[in-house]
PDB file of N, CA and C in Angstrom:
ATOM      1  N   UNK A   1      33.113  -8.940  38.403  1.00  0.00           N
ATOM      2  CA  UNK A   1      31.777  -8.502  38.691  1.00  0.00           C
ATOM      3  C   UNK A   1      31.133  -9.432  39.706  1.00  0.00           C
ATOM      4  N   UNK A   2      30.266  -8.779  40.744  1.00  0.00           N
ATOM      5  CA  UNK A   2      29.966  -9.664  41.527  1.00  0.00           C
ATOM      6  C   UNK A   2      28.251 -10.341  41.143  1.00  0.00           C
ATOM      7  N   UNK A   3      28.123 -11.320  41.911  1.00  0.00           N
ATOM      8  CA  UNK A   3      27.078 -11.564  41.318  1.00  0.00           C
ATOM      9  C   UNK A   3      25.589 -10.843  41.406  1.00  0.00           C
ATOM     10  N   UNK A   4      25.704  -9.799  42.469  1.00  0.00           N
ATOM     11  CA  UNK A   4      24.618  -9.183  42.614  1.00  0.00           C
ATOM     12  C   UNK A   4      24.118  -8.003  41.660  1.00  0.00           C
ATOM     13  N   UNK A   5      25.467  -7.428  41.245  1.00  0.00           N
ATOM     14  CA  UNK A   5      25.442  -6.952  40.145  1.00  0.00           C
ATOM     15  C   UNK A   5      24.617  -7.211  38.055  1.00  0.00           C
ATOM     16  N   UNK A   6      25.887  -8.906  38.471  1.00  0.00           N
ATOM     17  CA  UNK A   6      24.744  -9.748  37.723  1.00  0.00           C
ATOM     18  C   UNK A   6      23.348  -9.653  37.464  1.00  0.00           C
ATOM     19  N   UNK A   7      22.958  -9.737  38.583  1.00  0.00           N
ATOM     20  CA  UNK A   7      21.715  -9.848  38.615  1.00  0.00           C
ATOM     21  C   UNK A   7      20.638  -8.726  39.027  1.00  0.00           C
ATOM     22  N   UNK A   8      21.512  -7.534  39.059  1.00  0.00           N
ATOM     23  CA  UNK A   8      21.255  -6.365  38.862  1.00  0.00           C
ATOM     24  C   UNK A   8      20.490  -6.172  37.089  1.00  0.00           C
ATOM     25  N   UNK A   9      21.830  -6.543  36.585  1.00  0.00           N
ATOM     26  CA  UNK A   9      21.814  -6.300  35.351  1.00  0.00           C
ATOM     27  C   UNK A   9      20.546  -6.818  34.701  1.00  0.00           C
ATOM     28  N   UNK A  10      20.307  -8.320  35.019  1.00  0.00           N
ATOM     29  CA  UNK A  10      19.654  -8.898  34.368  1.00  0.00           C
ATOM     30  C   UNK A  10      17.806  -8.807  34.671  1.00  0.00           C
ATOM     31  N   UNK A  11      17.677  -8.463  36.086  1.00  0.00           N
ATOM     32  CA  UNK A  11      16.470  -7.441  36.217  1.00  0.00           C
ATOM     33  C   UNK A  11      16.364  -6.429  35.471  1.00  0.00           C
ATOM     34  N   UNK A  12      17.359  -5.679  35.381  1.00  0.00           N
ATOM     35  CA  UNK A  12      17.087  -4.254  34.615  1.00  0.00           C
ATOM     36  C   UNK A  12      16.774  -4.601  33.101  1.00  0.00           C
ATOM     37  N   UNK A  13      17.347  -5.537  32.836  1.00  0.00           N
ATOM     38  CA  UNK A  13      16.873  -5.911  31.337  1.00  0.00           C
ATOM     39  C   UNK A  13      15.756  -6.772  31.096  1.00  0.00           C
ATOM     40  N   UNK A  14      15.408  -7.217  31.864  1.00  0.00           N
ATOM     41  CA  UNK A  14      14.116  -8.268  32.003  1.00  0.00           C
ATOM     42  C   UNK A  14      13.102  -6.797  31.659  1.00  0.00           C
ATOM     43  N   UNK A  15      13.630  -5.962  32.855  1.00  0.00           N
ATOM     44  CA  UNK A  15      12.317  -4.712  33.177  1.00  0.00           C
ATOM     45  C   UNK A  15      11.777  -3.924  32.020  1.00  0.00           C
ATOM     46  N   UNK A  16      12.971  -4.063  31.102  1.00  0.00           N
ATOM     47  CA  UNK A  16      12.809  -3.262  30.100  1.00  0.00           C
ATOM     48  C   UNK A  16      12.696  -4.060  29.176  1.00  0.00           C
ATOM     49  N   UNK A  17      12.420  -5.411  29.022  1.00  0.00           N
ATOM     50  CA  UNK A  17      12.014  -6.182  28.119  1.00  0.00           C
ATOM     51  C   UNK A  17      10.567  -5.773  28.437  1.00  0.00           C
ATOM     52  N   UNK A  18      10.210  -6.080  29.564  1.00  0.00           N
ATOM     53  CA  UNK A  18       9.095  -6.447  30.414  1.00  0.00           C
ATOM     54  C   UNK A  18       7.699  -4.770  29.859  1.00  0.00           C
ATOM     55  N   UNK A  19       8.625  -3.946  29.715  1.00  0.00           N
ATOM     56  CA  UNK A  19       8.109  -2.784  29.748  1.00  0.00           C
ATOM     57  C   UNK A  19       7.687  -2.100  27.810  1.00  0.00           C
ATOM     58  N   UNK A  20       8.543  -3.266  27.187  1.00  0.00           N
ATOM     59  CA  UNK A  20       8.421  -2.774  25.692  1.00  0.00           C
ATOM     60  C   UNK A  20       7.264  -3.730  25.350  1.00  0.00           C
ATOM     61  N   UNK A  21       7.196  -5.032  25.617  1.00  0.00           N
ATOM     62  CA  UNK A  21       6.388  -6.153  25.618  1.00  0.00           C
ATOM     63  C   UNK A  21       5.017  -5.604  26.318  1.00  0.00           C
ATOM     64  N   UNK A  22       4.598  -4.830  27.649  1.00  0.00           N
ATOM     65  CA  UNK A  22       3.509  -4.285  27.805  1.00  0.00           C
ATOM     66  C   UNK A  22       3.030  -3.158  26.599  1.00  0.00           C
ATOM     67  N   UNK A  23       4.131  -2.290  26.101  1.00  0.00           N
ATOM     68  CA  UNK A  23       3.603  -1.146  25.175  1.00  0.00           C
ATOM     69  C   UNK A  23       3.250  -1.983  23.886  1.00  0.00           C
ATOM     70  N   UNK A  24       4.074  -3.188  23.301  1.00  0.00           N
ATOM     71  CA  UNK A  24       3.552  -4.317  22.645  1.00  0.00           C
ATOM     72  C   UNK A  24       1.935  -4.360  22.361  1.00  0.00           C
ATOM     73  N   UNK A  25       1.941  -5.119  23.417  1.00  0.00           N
ATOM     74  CA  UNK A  25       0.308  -5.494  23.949  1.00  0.00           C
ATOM     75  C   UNK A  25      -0.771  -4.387  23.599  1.00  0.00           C
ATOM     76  N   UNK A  26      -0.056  -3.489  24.385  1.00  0.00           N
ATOM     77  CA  UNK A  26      -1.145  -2.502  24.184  1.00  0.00           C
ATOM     78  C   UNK A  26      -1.813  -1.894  23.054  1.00  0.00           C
ATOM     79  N   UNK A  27      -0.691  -1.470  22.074  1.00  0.00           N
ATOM     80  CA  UNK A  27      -0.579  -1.645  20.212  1.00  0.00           C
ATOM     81  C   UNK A  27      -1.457  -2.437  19.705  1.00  0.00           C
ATOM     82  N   UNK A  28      -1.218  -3.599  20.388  1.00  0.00           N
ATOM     83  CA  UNK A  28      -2.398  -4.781  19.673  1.00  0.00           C
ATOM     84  C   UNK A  28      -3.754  -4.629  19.983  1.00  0.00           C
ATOM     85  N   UNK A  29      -3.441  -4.170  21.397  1.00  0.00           N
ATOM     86  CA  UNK A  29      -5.020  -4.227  21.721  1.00  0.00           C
ATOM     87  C   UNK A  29      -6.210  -3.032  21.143  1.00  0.00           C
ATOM     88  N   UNK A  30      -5.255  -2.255  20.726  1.00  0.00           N
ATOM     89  CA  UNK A  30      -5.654  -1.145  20.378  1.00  0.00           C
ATOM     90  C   UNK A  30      -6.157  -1.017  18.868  1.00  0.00           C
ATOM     91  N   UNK A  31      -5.202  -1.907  18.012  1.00  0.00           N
ATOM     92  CA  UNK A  31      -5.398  -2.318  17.039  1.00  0.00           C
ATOM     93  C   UNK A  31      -6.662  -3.237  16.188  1.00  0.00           C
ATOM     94  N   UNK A  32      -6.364  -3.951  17.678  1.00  0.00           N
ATOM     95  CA  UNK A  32      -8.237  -5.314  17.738  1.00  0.00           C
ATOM     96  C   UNK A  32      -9.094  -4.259  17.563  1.00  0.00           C
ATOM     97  N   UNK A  33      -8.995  -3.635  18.295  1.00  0.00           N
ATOM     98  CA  UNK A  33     -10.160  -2.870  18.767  1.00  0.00           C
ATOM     99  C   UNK A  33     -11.118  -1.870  17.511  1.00  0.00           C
ATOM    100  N   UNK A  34      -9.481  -1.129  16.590  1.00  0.00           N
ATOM    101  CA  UNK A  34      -9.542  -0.852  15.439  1.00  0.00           C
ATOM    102  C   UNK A  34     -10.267  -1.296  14.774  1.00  0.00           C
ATOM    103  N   UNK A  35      -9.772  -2.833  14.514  1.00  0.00           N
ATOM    104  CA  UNK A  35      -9.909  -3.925  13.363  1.00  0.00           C
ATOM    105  C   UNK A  35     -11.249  -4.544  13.575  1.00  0.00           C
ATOM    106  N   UNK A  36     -11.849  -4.699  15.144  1.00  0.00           N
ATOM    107  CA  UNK A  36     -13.818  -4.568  15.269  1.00  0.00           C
ATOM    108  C   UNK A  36     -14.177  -3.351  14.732  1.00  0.00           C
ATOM    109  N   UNK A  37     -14.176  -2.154  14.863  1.00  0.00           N
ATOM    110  CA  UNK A  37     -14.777  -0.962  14.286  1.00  0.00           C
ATOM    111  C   UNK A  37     -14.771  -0.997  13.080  1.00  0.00           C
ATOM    112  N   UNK A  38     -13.825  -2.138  12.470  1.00  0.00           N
ATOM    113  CA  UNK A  38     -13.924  -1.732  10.864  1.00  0.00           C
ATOM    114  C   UNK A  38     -14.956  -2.666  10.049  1.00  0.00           C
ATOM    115  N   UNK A  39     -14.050  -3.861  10.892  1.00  0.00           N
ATOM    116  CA  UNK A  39     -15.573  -4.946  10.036  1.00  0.00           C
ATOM    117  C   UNK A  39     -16.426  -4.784  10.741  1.00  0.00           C
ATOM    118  N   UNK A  40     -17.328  -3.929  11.733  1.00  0.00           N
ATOM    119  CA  UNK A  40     -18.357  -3.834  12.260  1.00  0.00           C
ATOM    120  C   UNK A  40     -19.177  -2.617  10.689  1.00  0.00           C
ATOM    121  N   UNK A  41     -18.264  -1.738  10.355  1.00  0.00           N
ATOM    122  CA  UNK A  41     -18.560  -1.054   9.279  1.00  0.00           C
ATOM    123  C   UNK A  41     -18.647  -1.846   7.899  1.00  0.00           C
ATOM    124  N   UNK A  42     -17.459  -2.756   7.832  1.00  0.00           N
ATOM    125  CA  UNK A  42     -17.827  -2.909   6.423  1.00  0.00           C
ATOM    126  C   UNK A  42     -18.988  -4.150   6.556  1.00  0.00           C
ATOM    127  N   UNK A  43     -19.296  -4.854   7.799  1.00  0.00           N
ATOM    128  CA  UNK A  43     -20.771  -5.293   7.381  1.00  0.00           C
ATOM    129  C   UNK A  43     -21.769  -4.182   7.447  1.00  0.00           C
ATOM    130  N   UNK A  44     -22.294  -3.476   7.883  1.00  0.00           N
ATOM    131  CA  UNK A  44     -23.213  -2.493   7.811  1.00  0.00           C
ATOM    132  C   UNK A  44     -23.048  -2.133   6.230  1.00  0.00           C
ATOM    133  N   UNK A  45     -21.597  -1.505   5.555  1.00  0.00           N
ATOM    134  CA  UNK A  45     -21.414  -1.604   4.088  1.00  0.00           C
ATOM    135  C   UNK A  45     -22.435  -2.552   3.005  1.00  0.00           C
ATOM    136  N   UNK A  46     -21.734  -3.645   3.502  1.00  0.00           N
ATOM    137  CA  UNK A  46     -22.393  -4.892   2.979  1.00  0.00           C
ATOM    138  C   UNK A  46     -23.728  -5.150   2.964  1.00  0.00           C
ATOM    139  N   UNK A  47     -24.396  -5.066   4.021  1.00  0.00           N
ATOM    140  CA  UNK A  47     -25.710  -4.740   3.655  1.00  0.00           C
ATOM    141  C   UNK A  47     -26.527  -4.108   3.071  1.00  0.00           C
ATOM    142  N   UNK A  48     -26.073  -2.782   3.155  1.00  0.00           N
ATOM    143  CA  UNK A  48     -26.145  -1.282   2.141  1.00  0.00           C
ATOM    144  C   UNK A  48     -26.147  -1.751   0.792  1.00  0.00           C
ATOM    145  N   UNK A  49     -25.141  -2.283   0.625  1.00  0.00           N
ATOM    146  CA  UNK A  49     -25.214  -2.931  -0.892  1.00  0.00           C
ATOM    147  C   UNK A  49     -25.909  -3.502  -1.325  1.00  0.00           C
ATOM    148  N   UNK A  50     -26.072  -4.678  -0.705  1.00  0.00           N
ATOM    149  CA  UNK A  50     -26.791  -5.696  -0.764  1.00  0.00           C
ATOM    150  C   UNK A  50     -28.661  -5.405  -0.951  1.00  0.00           C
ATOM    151  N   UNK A  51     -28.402  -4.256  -0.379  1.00  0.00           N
ATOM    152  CA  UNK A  51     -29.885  -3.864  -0.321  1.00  0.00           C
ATOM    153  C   UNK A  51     -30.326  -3.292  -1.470  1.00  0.00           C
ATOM    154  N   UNK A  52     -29.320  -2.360  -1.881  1.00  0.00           N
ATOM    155  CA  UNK A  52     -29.344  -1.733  -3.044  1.00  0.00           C
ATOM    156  C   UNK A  52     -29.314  -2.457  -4.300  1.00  0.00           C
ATOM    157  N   UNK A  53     -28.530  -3.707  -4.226  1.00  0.00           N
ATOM    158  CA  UNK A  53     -28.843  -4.134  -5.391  1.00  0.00           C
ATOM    159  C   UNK A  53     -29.816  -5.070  -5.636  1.00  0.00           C
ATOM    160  N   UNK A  54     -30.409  -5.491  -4.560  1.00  0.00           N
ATOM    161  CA  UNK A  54     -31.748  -5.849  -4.297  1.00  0.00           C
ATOM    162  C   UNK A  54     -32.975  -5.031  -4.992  1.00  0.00           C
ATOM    163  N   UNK A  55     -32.620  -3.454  -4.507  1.00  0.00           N
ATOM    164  CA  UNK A  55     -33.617  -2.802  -5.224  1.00  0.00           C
ATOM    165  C   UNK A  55     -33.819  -2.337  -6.303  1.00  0.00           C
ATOM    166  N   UNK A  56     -32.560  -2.464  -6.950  1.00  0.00           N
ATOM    167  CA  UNK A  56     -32.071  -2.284  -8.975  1.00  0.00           C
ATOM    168  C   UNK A  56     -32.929  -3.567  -9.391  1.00  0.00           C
ATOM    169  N   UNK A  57     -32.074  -4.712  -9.082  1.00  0.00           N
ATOM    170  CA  UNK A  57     -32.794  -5.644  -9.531  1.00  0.00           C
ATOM    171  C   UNK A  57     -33.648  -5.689  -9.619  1.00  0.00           C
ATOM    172  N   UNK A  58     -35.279  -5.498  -8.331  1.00  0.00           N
ATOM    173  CA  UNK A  58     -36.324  -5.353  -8.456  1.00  0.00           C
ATOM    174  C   UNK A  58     -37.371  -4.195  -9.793  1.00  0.00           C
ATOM    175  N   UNK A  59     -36.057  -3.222  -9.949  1.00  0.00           N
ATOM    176  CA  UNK A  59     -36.410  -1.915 -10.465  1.00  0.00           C
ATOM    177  C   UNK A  59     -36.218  -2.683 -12.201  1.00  0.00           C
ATOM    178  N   UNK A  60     -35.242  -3.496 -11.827  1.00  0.00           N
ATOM    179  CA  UNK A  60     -35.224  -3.514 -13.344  1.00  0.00           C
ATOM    180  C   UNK A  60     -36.227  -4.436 -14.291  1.00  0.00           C
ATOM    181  N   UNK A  61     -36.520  -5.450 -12.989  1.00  0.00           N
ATOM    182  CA  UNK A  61     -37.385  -6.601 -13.489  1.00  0.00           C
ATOM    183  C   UNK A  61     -39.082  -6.053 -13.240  1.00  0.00           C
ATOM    184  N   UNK A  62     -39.294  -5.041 -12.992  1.00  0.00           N
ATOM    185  CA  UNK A  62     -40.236  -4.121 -13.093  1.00  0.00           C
ATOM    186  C   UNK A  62     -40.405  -3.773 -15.004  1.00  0.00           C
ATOM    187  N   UNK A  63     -39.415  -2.634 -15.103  1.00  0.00           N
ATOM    188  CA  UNK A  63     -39.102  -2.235 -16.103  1.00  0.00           C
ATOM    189  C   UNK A  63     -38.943  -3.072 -17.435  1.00  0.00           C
ATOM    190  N   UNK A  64     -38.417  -4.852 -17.125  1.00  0.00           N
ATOM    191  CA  UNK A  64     -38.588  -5.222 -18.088  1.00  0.00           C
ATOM    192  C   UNK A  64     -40.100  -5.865 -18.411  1.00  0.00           C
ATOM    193  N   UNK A  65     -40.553  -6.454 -17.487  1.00  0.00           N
ATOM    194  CA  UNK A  65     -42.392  -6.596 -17.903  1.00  0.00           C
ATOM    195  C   UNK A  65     -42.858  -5.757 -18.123  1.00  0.00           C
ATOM    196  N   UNK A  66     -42.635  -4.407 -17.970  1.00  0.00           N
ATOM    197  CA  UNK A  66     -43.586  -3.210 -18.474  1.00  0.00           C
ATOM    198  C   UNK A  66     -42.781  -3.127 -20.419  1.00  0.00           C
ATOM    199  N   UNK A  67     -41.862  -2.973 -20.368  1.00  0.00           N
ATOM    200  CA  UNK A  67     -41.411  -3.133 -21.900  1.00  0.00           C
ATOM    201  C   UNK A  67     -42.064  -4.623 -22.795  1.00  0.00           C
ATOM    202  N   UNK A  68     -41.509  -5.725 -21.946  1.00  0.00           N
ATOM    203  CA  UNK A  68     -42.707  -6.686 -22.458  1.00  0.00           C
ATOM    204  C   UNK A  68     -44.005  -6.780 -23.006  1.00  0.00           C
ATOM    205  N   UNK A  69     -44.424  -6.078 -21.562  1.00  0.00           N
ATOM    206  CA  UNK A  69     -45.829  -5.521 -22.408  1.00  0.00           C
ATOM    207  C   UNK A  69     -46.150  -4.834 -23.117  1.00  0.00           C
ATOM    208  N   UNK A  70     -45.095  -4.147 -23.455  1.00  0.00           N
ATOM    209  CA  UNK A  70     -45.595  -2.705 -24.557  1.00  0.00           C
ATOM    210  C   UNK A  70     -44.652  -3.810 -25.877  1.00  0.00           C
ATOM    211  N   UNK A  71     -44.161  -4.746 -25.674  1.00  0.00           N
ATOM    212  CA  UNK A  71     -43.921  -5.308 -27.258  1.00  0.00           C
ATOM    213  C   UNK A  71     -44.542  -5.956 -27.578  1.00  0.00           C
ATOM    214  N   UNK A  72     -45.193  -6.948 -26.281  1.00  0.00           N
ATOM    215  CA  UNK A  72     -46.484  -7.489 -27.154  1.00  0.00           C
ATOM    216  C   UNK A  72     -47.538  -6.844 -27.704  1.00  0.00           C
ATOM    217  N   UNK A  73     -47.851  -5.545 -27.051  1.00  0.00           N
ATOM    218  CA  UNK A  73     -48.832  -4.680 -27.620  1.00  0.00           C
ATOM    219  C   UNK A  73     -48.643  -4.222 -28.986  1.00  0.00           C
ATOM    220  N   UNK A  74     -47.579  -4.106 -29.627  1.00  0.00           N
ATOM    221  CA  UNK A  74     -46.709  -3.633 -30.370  1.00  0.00           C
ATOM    222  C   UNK A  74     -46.371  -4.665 -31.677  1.00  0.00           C
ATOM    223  N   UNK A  75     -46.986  -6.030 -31.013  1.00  0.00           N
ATOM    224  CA  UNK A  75     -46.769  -7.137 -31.851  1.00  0.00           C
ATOM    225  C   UNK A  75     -45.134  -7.938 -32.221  1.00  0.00           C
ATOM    226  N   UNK A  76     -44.371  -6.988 -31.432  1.00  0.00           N
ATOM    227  CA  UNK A  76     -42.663  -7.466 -31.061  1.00  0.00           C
ATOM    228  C   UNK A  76     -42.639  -8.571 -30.130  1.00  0.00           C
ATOM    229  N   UNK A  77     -41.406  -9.079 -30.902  1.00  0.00           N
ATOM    230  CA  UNK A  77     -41.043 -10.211 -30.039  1.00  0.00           C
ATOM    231  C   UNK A  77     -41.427  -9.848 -28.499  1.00  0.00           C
ATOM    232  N   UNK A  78     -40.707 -10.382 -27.235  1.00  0.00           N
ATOM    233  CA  UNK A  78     -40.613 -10.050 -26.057  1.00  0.00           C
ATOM    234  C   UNK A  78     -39.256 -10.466 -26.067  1.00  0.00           C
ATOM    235  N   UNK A  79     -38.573  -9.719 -24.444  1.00  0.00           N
ATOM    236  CA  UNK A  79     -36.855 -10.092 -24.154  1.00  0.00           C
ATOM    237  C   UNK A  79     -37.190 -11.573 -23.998  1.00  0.00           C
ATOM    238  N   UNK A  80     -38.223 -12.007 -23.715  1.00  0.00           N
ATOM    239  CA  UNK A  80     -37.679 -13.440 -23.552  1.00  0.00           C
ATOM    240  C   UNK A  80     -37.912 -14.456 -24.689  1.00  0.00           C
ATOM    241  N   UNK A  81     -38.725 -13.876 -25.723  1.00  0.00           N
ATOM    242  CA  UNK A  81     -38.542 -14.349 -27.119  1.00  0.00           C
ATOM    243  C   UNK A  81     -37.551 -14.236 -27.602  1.00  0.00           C
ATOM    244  N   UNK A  82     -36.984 -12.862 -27.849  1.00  0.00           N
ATOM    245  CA  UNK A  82     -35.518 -12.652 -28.142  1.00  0.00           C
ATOM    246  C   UNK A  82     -34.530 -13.437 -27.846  1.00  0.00           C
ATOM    247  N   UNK A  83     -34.119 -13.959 -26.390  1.00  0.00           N
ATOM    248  CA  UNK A  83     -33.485 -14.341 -26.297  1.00  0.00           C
ATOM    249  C   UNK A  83     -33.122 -15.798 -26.639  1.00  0.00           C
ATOM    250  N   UNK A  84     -34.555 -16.362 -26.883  1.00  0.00           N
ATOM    251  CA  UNK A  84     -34.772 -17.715 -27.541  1.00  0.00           C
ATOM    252  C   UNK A  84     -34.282 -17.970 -28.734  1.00  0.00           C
ATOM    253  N   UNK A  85     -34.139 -16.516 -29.831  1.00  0.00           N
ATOM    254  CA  UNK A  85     -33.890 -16.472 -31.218  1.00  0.00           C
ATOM    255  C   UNK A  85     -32.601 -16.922 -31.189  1.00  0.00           C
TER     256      UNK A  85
END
């Protein structure tokens, strides 16, 4: 074999290294790109939540001073007597 051949060869395989390694890349990049759209969602998620259980909580600590007050009215302990017992 001569050497031009050689080195025939070894371009042609570089090229097609060269050419799987770009479709490579591209996979990835495509993938990043994916992988921002997602945690761009699951923070927006996260907040959602966060908000929400922000507003239970609020809802509930509402709900328990209004029961409070209807046990002291009531002459009952309160939850936070109770929990002293």
């Amino acid at each position: 074999m001569s050497s031009s051949n050689i080195k025939s060869r070894h371009y042609a395989a570089l090229s097609s290294r060269l050419r799987q390694l770009r479709a490579n890349l591209a996979e990835t990049e495509s993938s990043l790109e994916m992988l921002a759209d997602r945690l761009g969602d699951m923070s927006r998620l996260g907040i959602s939540s966060g908000a929400q259980f922000m507003a239970v909580s609020r809802l509930l600590d509402v709900e328990l001073q209004r029961k409070d007050a209807e046990d002291e009215k009531a002459g009952l302990p309160t939850s936070a007597e109770a929990d002293s017992i």
